[in-house]
PDB file of N, CA and C in Angstrom:
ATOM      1  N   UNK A   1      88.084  50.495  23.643  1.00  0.00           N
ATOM      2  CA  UNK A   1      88.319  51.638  22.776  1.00  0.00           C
ATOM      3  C   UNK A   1      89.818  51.913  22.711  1.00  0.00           C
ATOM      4  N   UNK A   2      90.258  52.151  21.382  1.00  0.00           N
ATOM      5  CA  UNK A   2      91.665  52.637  21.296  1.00  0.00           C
ATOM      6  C   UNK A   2      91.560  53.373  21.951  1.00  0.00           C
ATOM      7  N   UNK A   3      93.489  53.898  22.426  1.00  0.00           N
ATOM      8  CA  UNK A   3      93.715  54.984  22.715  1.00  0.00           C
ATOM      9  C   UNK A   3      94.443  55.965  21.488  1.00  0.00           C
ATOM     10  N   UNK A   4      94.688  57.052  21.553  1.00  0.00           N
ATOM     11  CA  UNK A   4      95.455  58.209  20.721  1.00  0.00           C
ATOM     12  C   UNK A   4      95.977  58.877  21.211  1.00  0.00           C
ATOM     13  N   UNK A   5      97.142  59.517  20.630  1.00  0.00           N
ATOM     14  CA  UNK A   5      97.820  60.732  21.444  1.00  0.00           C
ATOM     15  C   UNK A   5      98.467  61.596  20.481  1.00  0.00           C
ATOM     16  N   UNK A   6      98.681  62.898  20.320  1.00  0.00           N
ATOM     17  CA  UNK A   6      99.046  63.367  19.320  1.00  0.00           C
ATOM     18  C   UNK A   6     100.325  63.908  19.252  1.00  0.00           C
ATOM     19  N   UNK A   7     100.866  63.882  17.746  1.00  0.00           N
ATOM     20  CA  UNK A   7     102.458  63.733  18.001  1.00  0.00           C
ATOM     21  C   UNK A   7     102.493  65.073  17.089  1.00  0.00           C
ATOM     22  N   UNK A   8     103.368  65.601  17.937  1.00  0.00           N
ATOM     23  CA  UNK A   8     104.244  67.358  18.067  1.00  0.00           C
ATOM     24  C   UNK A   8     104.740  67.142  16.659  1.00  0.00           C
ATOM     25  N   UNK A   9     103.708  67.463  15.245  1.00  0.00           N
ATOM     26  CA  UNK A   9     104.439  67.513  13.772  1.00  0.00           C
ATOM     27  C   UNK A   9     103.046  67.537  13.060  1.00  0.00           C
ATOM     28  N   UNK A  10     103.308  68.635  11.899  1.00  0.00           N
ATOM     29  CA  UNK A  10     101.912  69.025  11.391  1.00  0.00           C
ATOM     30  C   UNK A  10     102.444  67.631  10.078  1.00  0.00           C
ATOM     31  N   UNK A  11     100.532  67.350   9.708  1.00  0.00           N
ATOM     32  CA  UNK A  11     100.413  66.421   8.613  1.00  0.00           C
ATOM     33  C   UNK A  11     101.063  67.369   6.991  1.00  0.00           C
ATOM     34  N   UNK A  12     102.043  66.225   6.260  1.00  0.00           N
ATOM     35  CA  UNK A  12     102.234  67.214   5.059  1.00  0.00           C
ATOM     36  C   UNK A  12     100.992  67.344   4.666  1.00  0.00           C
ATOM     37  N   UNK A  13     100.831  68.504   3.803  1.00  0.00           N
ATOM     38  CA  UNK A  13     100.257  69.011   2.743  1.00  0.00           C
ATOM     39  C   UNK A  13     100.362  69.891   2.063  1.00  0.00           C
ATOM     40  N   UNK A  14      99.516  69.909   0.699  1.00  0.00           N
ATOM     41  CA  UNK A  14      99.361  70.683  -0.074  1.00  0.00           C
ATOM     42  C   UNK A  14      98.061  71.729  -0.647  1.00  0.00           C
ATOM     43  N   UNK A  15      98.023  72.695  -0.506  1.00  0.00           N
ATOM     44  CA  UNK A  15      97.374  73.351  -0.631  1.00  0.00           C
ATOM     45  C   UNK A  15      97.158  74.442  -1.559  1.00  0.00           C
ATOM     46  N   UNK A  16      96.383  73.835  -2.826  1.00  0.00           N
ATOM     47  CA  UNK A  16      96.669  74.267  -4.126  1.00  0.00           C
ATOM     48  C   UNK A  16      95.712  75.703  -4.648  1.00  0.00           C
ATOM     49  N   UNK A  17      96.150  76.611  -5.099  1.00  0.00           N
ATOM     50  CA  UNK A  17      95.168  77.475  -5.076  1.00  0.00           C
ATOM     51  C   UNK A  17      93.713  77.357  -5.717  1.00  0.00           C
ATOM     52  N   UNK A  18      93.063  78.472  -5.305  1.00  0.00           N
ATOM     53  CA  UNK A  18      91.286  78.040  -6.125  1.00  0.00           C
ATOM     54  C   UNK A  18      91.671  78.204  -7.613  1.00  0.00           C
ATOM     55  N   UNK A  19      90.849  77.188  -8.079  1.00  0.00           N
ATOM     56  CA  UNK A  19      90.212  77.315  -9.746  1.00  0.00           C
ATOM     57  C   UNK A  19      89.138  77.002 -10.044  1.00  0.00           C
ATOM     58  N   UNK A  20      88.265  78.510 -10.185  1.00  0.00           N
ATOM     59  CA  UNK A  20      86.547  77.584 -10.506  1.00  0.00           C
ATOM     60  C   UNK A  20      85.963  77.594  -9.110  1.00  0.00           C
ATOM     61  N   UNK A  21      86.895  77.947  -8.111  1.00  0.00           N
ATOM     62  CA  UNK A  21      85.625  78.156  -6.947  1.00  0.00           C
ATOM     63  C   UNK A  21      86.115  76.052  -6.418  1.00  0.00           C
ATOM     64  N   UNK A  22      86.917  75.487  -7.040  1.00  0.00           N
ATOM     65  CA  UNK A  22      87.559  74.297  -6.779  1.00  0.00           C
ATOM     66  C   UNK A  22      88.547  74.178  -5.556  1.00  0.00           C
ATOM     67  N   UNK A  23      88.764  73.871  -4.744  1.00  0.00           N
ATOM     68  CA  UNK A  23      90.488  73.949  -3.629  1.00  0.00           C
ATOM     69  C   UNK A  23      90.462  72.030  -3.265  1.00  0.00           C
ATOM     70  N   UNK A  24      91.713  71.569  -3.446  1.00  0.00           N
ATOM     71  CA  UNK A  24      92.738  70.172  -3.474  1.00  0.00           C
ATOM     72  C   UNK A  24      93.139  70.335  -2.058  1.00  0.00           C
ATOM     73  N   UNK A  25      93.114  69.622  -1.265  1.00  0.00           N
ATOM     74  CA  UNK A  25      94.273  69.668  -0.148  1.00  0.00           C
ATOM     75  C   UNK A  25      94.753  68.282   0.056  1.00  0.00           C
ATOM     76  N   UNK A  26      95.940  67.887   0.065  1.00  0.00           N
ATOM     77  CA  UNK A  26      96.352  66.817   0.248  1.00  0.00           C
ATOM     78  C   UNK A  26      97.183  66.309   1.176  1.00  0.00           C
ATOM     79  N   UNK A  27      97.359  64.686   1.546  1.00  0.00           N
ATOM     80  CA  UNK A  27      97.616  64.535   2.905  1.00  0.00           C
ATOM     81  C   UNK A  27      98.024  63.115   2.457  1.00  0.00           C
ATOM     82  N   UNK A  28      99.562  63.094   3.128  1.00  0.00           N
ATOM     83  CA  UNK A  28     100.251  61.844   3.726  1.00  0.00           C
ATOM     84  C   UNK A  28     100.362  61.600   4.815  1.00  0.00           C
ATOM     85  N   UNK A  29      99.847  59.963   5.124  1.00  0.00           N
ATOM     86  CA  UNK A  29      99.965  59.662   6.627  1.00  0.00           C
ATOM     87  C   UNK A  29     101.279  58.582   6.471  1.00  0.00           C
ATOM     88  N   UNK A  30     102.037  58.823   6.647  1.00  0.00           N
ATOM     89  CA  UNK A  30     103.082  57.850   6.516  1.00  0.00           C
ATOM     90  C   UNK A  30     102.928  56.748   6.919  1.00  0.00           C
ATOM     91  N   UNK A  31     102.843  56.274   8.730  1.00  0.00           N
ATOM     92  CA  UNK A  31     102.570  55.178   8.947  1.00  0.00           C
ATOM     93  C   UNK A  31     100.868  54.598   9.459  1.00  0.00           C
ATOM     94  N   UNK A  32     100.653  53.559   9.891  1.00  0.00           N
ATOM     95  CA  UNK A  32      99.601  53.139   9.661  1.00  0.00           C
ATOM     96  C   UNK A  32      99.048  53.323  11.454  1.00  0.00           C
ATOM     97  N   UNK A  33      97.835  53.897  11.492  1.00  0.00           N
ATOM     98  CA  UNK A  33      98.196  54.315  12.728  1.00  0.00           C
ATOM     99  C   UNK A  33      97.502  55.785  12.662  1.00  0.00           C
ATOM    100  N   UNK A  34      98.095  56.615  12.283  1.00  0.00           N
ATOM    101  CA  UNK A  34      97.865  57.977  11.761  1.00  0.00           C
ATOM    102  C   UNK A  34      96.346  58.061  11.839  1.00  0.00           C
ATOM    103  N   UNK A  35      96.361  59.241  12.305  1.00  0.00           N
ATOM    104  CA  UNK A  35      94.556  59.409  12.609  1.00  0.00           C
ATOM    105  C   UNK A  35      94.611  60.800  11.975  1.00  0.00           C
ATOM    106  N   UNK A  36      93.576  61.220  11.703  1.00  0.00           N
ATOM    107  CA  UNK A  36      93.717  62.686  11.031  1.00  0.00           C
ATOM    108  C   UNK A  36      91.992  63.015  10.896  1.00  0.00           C
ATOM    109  N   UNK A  37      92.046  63.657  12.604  1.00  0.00           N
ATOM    110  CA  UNK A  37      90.515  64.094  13.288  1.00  0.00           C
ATOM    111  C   UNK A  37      90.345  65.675  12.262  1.00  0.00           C
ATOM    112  N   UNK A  38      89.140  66.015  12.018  1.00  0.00           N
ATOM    113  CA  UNK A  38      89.046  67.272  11.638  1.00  0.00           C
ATOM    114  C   UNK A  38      87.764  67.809  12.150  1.00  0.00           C
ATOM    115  N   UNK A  39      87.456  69.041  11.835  1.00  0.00           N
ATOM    116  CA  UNK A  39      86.373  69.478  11.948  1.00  0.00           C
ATOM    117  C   UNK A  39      85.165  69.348  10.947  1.00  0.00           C
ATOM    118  N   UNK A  40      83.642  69.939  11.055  1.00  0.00           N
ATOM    119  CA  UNK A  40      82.684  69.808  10.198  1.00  0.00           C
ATOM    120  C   UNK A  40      83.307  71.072   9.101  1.00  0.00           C
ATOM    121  N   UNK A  41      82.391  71.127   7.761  1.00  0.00           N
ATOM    122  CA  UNK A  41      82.951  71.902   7.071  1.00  0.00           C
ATOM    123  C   UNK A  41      81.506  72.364   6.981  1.00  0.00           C
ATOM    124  N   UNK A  42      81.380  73.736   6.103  1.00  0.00           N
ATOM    125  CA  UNK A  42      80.013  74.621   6.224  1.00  0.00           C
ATOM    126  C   UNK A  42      79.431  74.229   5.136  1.00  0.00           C
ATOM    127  N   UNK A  43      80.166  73.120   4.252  1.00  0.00           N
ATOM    128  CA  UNK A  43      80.307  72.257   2.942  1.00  0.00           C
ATOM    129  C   UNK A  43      79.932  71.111   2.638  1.00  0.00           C
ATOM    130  N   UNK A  44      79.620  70.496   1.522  1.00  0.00           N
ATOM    131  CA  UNK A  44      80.397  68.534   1.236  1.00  0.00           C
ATOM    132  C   UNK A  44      81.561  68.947   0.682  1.00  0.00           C
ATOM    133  N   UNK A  45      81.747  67.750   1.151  1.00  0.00           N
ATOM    134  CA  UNK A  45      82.970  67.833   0.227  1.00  0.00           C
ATOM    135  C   UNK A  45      83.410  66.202  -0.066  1.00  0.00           C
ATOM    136  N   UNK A  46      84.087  65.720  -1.299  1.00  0.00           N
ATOM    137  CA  UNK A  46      84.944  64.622  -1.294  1.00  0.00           C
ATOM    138  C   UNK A  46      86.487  64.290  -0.931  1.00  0.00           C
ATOM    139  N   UNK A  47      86.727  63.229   0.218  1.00  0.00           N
ATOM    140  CA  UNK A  47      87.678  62.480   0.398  1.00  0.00           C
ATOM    141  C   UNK A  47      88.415  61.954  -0.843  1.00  0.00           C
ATOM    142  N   UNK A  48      89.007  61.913  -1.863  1.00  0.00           N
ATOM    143  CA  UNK A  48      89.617  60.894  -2.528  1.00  0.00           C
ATOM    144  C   UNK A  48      90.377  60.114  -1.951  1.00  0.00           C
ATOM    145  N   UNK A  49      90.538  58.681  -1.745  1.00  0.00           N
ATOM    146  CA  UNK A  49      92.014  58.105  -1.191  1.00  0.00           C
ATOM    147  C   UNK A  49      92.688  57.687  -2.631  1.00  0.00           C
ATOM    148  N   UNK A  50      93.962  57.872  -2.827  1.00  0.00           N
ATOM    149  CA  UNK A  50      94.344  57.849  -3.824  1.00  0.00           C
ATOM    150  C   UNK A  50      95.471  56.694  -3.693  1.00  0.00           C
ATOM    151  N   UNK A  51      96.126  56.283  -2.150  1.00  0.00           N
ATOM    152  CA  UNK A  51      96.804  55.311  -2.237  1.00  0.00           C
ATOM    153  C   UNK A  51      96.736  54.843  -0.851  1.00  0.00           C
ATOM    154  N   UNK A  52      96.806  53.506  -0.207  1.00  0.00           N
ATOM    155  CA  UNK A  52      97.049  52.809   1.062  1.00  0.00           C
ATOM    156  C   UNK A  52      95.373  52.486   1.082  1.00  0.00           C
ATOM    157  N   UNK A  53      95.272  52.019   2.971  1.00  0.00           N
ATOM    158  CA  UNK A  53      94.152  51.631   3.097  1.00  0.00           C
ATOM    159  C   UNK A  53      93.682  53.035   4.328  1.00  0.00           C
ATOM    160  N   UNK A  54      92.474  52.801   4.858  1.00  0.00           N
ATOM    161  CA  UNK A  54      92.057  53.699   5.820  1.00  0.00           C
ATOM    162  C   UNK A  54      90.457  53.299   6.656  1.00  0.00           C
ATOM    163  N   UNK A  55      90.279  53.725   7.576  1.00  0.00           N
ATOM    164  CA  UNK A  55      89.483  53.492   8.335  1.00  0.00           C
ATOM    165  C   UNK A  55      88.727  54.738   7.921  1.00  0.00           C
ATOM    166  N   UNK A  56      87.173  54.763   7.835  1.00  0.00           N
ATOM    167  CA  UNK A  56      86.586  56.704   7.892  1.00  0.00           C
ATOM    168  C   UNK A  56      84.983  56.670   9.234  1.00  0.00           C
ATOM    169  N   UNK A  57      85.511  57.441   9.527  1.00  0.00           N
ATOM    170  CA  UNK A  57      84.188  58.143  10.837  1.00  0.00           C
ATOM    171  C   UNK A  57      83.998  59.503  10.195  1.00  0.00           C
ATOM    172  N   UNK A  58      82.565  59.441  10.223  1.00  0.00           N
ATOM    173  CA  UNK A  58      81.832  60.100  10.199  1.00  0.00           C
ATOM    174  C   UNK A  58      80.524  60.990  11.456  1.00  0.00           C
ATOM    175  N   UNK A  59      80.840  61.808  11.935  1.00  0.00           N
ATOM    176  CA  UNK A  59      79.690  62.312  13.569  1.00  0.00           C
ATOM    177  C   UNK A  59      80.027  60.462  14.246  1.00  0.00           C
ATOM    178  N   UNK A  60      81.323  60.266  14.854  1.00  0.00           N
ATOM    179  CA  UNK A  60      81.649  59.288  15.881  1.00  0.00           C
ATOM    180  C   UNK A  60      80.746  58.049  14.983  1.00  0.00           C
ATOM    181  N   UNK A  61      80.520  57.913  13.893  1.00  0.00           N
ATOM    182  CA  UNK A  61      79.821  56.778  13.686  1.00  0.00           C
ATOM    183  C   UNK A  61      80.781  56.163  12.233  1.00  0.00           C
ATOM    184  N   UNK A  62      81.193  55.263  12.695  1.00  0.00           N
ATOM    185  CA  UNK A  62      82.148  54.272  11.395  1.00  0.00           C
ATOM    186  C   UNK A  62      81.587  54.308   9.980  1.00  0.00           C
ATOM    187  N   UNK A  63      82.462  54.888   8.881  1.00  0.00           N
ATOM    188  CA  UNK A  63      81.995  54.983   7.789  1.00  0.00           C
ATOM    189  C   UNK A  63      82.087  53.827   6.942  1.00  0.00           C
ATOM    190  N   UNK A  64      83.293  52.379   7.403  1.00  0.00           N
ATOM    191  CA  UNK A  64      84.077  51.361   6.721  1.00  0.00           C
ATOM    192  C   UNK A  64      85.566  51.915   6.903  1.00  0.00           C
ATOM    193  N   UNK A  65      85.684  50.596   5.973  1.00  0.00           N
ATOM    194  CA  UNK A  65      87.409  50.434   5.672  1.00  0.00           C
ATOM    195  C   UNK A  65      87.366  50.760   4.135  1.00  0.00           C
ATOM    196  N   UNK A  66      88.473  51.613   3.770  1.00  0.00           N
ATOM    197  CA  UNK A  66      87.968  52.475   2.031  1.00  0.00           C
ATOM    198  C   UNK A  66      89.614  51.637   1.804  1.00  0.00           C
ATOM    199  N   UNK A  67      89.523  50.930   0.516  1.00  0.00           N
ATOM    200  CA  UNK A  67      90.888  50.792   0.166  1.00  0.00           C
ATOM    201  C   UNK A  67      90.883  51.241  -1.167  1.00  0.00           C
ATOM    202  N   UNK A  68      92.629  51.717  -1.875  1.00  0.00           N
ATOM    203  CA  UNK A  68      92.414  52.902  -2.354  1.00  0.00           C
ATOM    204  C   UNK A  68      91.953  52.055  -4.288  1.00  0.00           C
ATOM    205  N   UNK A  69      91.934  53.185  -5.110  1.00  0.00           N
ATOM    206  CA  UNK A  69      91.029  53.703  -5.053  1.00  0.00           C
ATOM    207  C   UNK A  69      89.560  53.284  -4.391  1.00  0.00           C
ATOM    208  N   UNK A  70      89.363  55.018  -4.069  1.00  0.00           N
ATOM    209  CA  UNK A  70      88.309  55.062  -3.458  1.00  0.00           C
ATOM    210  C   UNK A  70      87.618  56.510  -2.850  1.00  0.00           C
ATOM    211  N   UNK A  71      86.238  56.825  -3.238  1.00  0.00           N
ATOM    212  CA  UNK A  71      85.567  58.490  -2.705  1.00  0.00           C
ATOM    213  C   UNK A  71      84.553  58.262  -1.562  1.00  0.00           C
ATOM    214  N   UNK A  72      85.101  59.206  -0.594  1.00  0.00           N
ATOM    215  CA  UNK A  72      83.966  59.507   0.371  1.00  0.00           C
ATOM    216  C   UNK A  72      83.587  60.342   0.373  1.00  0.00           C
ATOM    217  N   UNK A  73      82.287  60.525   0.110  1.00  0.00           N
ATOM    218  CA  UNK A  73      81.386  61.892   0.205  1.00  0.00           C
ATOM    219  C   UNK A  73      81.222  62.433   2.105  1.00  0.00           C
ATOM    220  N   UNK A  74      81.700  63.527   2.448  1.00  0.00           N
ATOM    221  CA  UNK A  74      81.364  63.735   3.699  1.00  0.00           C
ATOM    222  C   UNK A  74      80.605  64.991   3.568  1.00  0.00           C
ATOM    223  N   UNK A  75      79.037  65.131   4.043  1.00  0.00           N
ATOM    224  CA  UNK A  75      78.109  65.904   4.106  1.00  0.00           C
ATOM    225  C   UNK A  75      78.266  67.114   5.223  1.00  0.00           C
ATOM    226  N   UNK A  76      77.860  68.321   4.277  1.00  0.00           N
ATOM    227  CA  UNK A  76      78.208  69.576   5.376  1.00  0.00           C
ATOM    228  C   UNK A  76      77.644  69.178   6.927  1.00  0.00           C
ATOM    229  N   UNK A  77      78.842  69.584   7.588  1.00  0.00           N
ATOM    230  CA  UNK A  77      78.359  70.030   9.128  1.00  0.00           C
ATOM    231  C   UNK A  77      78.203  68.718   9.854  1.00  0.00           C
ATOM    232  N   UNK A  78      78.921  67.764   8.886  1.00  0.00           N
ATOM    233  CA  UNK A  78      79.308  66.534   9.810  1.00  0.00           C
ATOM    234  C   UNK A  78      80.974  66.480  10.084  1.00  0.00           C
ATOM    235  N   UNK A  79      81.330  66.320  11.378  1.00  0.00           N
ATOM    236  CA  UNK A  79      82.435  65.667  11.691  1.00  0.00           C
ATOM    237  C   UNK A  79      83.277  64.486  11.372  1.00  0.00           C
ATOM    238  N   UNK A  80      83.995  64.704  10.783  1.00  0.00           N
ATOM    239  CA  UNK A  80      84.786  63.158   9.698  1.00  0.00           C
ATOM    240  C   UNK A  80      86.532  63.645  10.263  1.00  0.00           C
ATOM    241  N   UNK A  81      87.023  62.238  10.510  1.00  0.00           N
ATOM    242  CA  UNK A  81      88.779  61.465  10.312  1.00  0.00           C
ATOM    243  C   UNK A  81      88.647  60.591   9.789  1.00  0.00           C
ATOM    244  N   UNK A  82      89.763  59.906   9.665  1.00  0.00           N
ATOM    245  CA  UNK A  82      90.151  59.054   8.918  1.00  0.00           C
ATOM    246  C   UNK A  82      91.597  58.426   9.686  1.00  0.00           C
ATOM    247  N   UNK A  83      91.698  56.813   9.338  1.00  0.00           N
ATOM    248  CA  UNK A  83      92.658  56.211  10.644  1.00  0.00           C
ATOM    249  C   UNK A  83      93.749  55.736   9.444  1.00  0.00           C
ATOM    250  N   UNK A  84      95.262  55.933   9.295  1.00  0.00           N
ATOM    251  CA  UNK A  84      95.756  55.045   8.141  1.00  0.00           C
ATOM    252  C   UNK A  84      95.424  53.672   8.683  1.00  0.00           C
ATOM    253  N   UNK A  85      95.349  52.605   7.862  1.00  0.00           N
ATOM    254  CA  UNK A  85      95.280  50.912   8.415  1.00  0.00           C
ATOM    255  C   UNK A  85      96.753  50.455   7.528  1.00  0.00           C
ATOM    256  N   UNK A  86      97.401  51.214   6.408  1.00  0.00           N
ATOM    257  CA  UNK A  86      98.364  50.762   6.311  1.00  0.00           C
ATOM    258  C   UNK A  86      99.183  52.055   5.808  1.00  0.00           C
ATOM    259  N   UNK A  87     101.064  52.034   5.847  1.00  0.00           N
ATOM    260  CA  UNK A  87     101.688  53.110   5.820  1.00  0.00           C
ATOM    261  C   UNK A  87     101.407  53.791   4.421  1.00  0.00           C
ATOM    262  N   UNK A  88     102.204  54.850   4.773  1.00  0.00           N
ATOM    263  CA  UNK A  88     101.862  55.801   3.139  1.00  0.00           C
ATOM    264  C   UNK A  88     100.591  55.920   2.668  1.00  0.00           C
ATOM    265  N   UNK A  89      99.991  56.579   3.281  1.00  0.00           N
ATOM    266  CA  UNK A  89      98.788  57.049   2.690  1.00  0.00           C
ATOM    267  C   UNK A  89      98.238  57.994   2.337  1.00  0.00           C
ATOM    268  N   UNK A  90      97.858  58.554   1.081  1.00  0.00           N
ATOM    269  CA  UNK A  90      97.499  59.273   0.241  1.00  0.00           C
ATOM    270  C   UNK A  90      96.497  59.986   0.089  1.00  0.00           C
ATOM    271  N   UNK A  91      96.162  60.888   0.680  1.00  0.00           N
ATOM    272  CA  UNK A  91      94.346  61.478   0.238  1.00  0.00           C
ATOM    273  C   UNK A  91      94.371  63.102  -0.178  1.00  0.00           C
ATOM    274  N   UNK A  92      93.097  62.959  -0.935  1.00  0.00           N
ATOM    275  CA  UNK A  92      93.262  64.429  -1.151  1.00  0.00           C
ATOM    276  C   UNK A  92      91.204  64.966  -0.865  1.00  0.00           C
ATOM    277  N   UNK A  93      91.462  65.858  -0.103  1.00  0.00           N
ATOM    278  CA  UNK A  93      90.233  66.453  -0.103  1.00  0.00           C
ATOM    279  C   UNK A  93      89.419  67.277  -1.126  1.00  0.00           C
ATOM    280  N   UNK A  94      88.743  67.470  -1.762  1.00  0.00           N
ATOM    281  CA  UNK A  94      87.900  68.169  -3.158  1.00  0.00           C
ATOM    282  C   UNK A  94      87.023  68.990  -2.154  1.00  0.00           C
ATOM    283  N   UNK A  95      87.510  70.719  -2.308  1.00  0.00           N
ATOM    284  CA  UNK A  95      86.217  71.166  -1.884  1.00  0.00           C
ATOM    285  C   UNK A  95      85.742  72.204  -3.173  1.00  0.00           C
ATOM    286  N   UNK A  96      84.335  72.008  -3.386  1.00  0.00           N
ATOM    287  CA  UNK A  96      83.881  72.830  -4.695  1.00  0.00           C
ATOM    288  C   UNK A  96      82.735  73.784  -3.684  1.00  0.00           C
ATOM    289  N   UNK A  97      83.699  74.967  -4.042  1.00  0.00           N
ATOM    290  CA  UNK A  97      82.691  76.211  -2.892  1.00  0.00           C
ATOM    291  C   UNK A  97      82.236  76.755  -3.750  1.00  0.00           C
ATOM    292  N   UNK A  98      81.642  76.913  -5.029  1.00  0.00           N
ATOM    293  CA  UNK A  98      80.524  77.512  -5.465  1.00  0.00           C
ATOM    294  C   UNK A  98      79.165  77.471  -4.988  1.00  0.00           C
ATOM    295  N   UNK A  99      78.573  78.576  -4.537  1.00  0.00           N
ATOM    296  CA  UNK A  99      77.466  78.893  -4.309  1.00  0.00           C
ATOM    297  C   UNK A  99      77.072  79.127  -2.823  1.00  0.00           C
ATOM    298  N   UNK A 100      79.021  78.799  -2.272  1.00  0.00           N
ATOM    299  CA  UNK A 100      78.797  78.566  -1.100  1.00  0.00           C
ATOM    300  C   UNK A 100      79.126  80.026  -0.150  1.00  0.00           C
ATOM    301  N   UNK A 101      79.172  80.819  -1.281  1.00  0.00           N
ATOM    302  CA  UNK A 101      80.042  82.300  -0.479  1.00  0.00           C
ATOM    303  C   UNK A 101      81.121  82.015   0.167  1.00  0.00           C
ATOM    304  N   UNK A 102      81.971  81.239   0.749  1.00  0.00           N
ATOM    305  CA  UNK A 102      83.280  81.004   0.791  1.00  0.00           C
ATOM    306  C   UNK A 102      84.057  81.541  -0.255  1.00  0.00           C
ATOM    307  N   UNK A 103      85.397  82.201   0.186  1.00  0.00           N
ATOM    308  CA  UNK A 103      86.361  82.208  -0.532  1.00  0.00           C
ATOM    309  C   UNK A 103      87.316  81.373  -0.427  1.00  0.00           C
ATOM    310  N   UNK A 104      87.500  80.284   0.408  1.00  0.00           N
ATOM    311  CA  UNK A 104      88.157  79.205   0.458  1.00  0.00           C
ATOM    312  C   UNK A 104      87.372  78.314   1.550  1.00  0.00           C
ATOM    313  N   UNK A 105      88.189  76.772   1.694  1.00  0.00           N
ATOM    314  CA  UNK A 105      87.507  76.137   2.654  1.00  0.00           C
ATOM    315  C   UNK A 105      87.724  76.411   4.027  1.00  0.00           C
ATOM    316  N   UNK A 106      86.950  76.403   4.578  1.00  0.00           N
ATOM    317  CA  UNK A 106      87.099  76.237   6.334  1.00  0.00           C
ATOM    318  C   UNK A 106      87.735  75.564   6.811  1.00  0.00           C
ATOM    319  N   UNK A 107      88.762  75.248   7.159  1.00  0.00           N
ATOM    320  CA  UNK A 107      89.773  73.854   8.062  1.00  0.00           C
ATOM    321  C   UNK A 107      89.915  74.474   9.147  1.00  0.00           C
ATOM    322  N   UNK A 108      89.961  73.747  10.132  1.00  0.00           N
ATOM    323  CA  UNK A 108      90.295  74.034  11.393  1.00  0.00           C
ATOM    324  C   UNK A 108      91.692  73.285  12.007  1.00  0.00           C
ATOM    325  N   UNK A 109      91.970  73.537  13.111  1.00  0.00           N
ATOM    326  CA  UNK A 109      93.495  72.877  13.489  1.00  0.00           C
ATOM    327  C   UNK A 109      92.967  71.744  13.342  1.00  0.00           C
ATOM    328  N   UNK A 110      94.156  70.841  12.802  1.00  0.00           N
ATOM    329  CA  UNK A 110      94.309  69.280  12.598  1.00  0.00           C
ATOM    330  C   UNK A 110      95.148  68.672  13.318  1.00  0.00           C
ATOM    331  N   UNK A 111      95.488  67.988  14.004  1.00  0.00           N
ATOM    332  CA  UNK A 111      96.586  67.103  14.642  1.00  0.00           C
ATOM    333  C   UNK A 111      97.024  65.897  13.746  1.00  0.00           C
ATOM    334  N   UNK A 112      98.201  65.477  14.040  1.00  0.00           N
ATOM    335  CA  UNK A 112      98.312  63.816  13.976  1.00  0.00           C
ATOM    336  C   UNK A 112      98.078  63.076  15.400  1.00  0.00           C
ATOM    337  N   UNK A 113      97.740  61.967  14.988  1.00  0.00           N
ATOM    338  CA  UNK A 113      97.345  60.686  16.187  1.00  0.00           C
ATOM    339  C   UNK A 113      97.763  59.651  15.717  1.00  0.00           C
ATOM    340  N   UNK A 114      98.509  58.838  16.841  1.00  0.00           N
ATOM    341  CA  UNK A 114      99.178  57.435  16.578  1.00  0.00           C
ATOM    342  C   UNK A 114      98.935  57.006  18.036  1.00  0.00           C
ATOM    343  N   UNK A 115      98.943  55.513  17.380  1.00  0.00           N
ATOM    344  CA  UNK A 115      98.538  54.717  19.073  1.00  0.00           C
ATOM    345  C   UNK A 115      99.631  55.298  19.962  1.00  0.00           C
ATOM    346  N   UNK A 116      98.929  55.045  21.292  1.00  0.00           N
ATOM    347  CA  UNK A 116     100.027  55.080  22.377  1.00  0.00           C
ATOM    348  C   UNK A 116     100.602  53.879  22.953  1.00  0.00           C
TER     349      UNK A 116
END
């Protein structure tokens, strides 16, 4: 099993306001390596990868290797990251909270992870 360790610097992003009950969040992993663990959401929601390659887990269980383009559907109240496999990488999360009584999405603290 790899190891990880997390390095003292929040992942960029962007965090675009609601439209439609819609919220974008987006995320560069610069180098390849980059792990970006999160929490379950009370949601689905879609992954877009929009550029590079990536590894995806889903509840500790391997989702594939997504190269870009490419959508992962991750189902409420499952646990999902994502590993870069090569630098600069691009994703943006889609959460559509209609119906969901949310006024925005749930995120919880995120780290970065790079081998040790």
């Amino acid at each position: 099993m790899e190891e990880f360790v997390k390095v003292d610097a929040e992942l960029p992003f962007v965090q675009f306001a609601e439209a439609d009950d819609m919220w974008i969040r987006t995320y560069t992993l610069e180098k390849a390596g980059y792990i970006v663990p999160q929490h379950a959401h009370e949601h689905d929601h879609i992954t877009l990868l929009n550029q590079g390659s990536i590894e995806a887990w889903k509840d500790e269980e391997q989702l594939g290797v997504f190269v870009a383009p490419a959508m992962i559907v991750i189902p409420a109240g499952s646990k999902h990251r994502f590993r870069a496999l090569t630098d600069n990488v691009f994703l943006s999360c889609l959460h559509n909270l209609r119906g969901t009584g949310l006024k925005e999405p749930k995120i919880k603290e995120e780290h970065i992870l790079v081998k040790s």
